[in-house]
N, C-alpha and C. Protein backbone atom coordinates (compact mmCIF):
# COMPACT_ATOMS: atom_id res chain seq x y z
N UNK A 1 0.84 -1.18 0.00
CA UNK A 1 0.00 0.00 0.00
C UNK A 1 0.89 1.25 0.00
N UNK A 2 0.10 2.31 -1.02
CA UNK A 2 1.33 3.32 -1.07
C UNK A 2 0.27 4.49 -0.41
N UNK A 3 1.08 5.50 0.27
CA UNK A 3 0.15 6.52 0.60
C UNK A 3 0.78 8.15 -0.04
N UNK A 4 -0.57 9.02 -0.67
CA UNK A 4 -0.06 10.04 -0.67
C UNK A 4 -0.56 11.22 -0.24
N UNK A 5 0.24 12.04 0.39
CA UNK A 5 -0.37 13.00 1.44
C UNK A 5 -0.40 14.26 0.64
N UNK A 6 -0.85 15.18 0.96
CA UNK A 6 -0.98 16.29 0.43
C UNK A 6 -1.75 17.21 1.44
N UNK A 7 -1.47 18.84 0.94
CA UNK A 7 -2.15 19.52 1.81
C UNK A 7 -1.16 20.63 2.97
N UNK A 8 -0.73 20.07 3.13
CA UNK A 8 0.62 20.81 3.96
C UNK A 8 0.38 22.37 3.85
N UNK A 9 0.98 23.30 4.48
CA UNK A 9 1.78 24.78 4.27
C UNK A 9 1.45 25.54 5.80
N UNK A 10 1.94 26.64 4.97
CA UNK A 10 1.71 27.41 5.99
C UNK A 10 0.64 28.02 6.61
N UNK A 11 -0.27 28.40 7.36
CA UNK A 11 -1.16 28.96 7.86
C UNK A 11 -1.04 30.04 9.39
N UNK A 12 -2.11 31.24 9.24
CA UNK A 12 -1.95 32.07 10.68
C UNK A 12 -2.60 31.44 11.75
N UNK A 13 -2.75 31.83 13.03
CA UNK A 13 -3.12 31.52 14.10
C UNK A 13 -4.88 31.94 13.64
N UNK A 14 -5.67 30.82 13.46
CA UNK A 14 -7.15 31.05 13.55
C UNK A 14 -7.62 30.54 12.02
N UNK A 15 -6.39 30.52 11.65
CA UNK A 15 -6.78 29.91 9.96
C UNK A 15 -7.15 28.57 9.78
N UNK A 16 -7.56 28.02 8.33
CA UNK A 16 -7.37 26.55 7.75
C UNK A 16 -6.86 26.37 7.02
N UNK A 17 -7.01 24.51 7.18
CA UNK A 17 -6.01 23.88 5.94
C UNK A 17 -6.93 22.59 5.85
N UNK A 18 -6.82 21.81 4.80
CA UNK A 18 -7.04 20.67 4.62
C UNK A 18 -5.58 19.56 4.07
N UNK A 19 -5.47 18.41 4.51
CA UNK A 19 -4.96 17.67 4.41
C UNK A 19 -5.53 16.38 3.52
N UNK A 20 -5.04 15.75 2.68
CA UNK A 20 -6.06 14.88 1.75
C UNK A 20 -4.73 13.28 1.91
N UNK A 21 -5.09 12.33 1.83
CA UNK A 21 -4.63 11.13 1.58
C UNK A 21 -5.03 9.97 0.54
N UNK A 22 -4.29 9.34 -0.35
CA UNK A 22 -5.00 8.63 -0.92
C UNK A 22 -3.88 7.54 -0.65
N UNK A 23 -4.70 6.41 -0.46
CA UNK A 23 -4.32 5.00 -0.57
C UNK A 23 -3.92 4.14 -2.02
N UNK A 24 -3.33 3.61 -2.05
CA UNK A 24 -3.25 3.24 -3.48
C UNK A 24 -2.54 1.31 -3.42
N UNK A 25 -2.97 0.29 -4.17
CA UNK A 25 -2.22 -0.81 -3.94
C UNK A 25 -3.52 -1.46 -3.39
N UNK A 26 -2.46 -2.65 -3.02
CA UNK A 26 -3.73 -3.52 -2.18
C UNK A 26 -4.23 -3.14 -1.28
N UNK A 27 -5.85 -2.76 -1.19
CA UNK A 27 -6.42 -2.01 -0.09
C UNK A 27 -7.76 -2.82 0.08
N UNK A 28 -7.54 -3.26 1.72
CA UNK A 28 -8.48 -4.03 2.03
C UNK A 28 -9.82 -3.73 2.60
N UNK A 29 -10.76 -4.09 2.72
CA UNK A 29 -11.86 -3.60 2.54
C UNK A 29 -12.13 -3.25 4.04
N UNK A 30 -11.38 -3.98 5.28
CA UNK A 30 -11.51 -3.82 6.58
C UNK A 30 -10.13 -3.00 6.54
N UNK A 31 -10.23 -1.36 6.87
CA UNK A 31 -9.14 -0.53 6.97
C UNK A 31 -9.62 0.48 7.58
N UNK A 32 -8.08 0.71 8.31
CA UNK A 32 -8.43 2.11 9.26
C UNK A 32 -7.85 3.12 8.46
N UNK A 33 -8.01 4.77 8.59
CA UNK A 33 -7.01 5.66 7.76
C UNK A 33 -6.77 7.25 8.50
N UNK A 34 -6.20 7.47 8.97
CA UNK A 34 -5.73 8.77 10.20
C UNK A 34 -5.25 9.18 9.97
N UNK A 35 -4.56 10.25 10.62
CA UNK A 35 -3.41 11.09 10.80
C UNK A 35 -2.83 11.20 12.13
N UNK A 36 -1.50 10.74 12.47
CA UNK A 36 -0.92 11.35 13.18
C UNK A 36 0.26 12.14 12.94
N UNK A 37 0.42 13.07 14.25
CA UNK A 37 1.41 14.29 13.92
C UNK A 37 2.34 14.48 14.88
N UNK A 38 3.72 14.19 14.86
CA UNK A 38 4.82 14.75 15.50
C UNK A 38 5.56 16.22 15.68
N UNK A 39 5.67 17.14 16.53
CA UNK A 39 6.33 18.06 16.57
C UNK A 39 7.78 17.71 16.51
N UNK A 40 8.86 18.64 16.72
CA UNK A 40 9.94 18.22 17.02
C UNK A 40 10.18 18.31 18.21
N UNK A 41 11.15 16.95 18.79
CA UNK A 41 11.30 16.58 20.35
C UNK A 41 10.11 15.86 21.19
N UNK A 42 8.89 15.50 20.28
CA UNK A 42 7.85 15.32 20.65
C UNK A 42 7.00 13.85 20.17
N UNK A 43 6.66 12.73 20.88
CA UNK A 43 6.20 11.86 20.24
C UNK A 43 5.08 12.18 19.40
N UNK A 44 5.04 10.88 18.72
CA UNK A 44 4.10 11.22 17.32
C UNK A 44 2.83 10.26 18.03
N UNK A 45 1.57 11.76 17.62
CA UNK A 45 0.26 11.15 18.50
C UNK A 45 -1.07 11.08 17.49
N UNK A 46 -2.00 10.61 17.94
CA UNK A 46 -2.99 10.64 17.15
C UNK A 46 -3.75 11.69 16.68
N UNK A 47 -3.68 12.16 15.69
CA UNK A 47 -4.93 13.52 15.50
C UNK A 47 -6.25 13.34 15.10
N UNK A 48 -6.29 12.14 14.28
CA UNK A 48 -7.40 11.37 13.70
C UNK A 48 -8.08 10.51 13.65
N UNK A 49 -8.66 9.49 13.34
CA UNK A 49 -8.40 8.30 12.35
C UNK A 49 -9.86 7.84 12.23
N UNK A 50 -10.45 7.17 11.40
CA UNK A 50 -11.77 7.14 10.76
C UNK A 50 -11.93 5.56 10.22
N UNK A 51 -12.80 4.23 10.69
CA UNK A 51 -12.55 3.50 9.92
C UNK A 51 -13.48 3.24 8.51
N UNK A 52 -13.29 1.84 8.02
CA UNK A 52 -13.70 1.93 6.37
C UNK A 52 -15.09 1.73 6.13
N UNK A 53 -15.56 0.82 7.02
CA UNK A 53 -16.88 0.34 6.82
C UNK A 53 -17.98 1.13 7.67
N UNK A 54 -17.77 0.96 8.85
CA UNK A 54 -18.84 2.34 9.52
C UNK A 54 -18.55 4.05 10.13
N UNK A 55 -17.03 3.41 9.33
CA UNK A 55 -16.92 5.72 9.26
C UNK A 55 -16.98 5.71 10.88
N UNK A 56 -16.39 5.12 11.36
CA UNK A 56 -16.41 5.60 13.36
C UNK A 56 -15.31 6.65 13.36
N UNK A 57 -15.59 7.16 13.44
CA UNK A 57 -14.16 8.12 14.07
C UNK A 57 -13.33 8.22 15.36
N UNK A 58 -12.64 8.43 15.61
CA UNK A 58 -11.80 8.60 16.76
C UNK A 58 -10.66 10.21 16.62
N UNK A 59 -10.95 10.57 17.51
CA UNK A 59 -10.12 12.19 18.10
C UNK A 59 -9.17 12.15 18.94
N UNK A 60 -8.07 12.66 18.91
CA UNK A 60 -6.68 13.16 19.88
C UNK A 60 -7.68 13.61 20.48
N UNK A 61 -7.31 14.44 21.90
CA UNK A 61 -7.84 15.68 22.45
C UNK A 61 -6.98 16.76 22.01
N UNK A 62 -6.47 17.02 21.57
CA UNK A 62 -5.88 18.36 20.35
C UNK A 62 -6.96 18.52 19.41
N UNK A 63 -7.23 17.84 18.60
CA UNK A 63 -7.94 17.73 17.56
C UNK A 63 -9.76 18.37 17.60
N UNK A 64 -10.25 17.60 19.24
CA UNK A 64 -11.65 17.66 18.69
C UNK A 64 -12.02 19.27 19.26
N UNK A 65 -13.01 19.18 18.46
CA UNK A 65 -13.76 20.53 18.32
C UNK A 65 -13.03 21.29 17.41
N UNK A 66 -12.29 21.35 16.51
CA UNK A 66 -11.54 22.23 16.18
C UNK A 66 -11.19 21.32 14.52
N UNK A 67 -10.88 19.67 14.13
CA UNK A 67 -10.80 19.23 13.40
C UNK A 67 -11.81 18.38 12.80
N UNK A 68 -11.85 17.85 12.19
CA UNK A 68 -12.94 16.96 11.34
C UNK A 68 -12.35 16.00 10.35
N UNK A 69 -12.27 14.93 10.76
CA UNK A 69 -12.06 13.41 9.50
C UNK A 69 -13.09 13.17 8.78
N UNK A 70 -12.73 12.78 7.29
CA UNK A 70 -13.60 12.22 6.76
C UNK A 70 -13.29 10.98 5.79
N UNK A 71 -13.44 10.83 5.13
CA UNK A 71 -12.83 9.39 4.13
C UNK A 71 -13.79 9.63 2.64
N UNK A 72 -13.35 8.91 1.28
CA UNK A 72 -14.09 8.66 0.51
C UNK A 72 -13.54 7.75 -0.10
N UNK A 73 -14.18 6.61 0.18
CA UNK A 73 -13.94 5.31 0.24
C UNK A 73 -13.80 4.66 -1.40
N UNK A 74 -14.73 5.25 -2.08
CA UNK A 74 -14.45 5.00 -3.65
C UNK A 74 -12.87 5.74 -4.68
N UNK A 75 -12.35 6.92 -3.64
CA UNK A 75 -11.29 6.93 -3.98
C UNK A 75 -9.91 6.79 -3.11
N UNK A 76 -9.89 5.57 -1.70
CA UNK A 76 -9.51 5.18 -1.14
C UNK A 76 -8.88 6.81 -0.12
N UNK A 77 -9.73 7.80 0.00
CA UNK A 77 -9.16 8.63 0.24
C UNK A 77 -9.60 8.97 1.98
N UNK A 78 -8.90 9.68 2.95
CA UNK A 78 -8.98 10.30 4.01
C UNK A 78 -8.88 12.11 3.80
N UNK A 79 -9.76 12.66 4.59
CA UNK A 79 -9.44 13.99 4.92
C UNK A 79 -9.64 14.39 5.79
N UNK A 80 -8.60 15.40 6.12
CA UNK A 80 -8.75 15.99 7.62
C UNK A 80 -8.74 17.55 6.94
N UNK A 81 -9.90 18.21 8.04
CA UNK A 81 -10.27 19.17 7.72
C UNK A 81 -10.03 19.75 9.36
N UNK A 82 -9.15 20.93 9.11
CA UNK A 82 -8.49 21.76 10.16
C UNK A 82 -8.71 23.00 10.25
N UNK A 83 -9.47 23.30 11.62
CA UNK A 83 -10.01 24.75 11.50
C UNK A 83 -9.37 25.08 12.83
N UNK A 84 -9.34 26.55 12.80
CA UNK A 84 -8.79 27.39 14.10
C UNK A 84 -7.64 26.78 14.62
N UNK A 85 -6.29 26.89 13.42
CA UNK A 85 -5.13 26.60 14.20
C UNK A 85 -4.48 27.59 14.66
N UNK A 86 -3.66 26.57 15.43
CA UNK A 86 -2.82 27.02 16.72
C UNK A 86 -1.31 27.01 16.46
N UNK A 87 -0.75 27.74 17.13
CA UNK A 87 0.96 27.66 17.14
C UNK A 87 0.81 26.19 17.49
N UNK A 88 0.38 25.44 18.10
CA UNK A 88 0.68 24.49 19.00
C UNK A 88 0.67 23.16 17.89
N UNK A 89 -0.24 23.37 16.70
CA UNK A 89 -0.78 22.80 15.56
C UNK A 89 0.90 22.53 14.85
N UNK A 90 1.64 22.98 14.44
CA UNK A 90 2.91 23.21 14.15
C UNK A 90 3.15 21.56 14.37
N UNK A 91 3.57 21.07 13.23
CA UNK A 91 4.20 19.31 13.13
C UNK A 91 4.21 19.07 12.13
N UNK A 92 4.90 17.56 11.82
CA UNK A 92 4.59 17.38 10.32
C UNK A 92 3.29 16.15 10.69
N UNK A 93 2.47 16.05 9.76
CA UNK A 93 1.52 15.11 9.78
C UNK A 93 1.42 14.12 9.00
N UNK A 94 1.29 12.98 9.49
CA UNK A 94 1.64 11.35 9.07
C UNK A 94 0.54 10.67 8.53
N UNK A 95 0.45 10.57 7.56
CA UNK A 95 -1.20 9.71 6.80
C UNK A 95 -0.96 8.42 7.36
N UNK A 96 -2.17 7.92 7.92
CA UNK A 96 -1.78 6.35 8.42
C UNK A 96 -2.88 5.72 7.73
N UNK A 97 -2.20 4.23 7.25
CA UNK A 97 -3.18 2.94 6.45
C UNK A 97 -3.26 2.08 7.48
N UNK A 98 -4.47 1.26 8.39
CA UNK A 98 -4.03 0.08 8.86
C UNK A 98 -5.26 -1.21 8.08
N UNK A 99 -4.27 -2.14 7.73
CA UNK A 99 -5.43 -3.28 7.27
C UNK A 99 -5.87 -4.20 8.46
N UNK A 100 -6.96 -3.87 8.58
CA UNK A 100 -7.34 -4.29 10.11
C UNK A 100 -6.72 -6.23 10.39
N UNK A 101 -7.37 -6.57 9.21
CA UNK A 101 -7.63 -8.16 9.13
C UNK A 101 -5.83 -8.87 9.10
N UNK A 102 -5.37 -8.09 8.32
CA UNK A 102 -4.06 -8.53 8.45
C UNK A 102 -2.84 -7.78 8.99
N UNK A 103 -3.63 -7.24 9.77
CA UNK A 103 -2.65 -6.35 11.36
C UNK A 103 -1.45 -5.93 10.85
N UNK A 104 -1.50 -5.06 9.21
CA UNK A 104 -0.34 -4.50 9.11
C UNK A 104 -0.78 -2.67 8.97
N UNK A 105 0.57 -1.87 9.06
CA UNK A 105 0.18 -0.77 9.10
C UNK A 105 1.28 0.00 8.19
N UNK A 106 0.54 0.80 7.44
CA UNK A 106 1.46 1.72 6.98
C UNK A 106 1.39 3.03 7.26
N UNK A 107 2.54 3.65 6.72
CA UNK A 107 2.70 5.62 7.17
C UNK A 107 2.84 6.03 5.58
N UNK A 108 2.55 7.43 5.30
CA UNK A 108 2.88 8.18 4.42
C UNK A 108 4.20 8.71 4.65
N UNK A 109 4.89 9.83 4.02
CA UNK A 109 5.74 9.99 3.87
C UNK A 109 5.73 12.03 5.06
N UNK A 110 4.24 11.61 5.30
CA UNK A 110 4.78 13.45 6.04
C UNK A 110 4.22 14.29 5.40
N UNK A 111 3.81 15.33 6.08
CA UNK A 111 3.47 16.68 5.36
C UNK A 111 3.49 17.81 6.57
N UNK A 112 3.99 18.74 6.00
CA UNK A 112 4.27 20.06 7.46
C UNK A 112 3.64 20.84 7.37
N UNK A 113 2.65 21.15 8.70
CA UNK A 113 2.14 22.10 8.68
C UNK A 113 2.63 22.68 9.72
N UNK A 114 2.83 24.14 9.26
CA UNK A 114 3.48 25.27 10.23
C UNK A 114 2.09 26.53 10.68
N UNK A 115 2.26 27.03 11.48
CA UNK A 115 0.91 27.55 12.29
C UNK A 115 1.58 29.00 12.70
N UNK A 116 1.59 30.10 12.41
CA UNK A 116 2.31 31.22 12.58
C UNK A 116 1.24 32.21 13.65
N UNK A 117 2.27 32.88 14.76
CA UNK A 117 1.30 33.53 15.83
C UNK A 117 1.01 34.91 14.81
């Protein structure tokens, strides 16, 4: 499974961004698809993640009230939709694939979003 992220840049304090992912390869029909995001010096935590078949979502506490996951499953895609960021928002953000059934997981390659006061 290949992932590609997109969406990244810069933004002010109170602004948005969207982040988009697409899955590509063998993609199984039981799959999870998220984002997590590392600062620097800082473990890499959950911001997202949404699964395939009943769209459940799951939230960091960073994230809720303030972000929104979504998926579109016919083009193996995830989005995170990011409103009212924060300096604190500042990381790069990690597209995550997991195939539930065969307990493997993949990462994208990153995307940075920077959050200016």
């Amino acid at each position: 499974v290949q992932l590609q992220a997109s969406g990244g840049g810069l933004v002010q304090t109170g602004g948005s961004l969207t982040l988009s992912c697409a899955a590509s390869g063998s993609i199984s029909s039981a799959n999870v698809m998220g984002w997590y995001r590392q600062a620097p010096g800082k473990e890499r935590d959950l911001v997202a993640q949404i699964t395939s078949r009943r769209q459940v979502t799951e939230y960091g506490d960073s994230a809720k009230g303030r972000f929104t996951i979504s998926r579109d499953n016919t083009k193996n895609m995830v989005i995170l939709q990011m409103d009212n960021l924060e300096p604190e928002d500042t990381a790069r953000y990690y597209c995550l694939y997991v195939a539930v059934l065969e307990n493997t997981m993949y990462w994208g390659q990153g995307t940075l979003v920077t959050v200016s006061s």
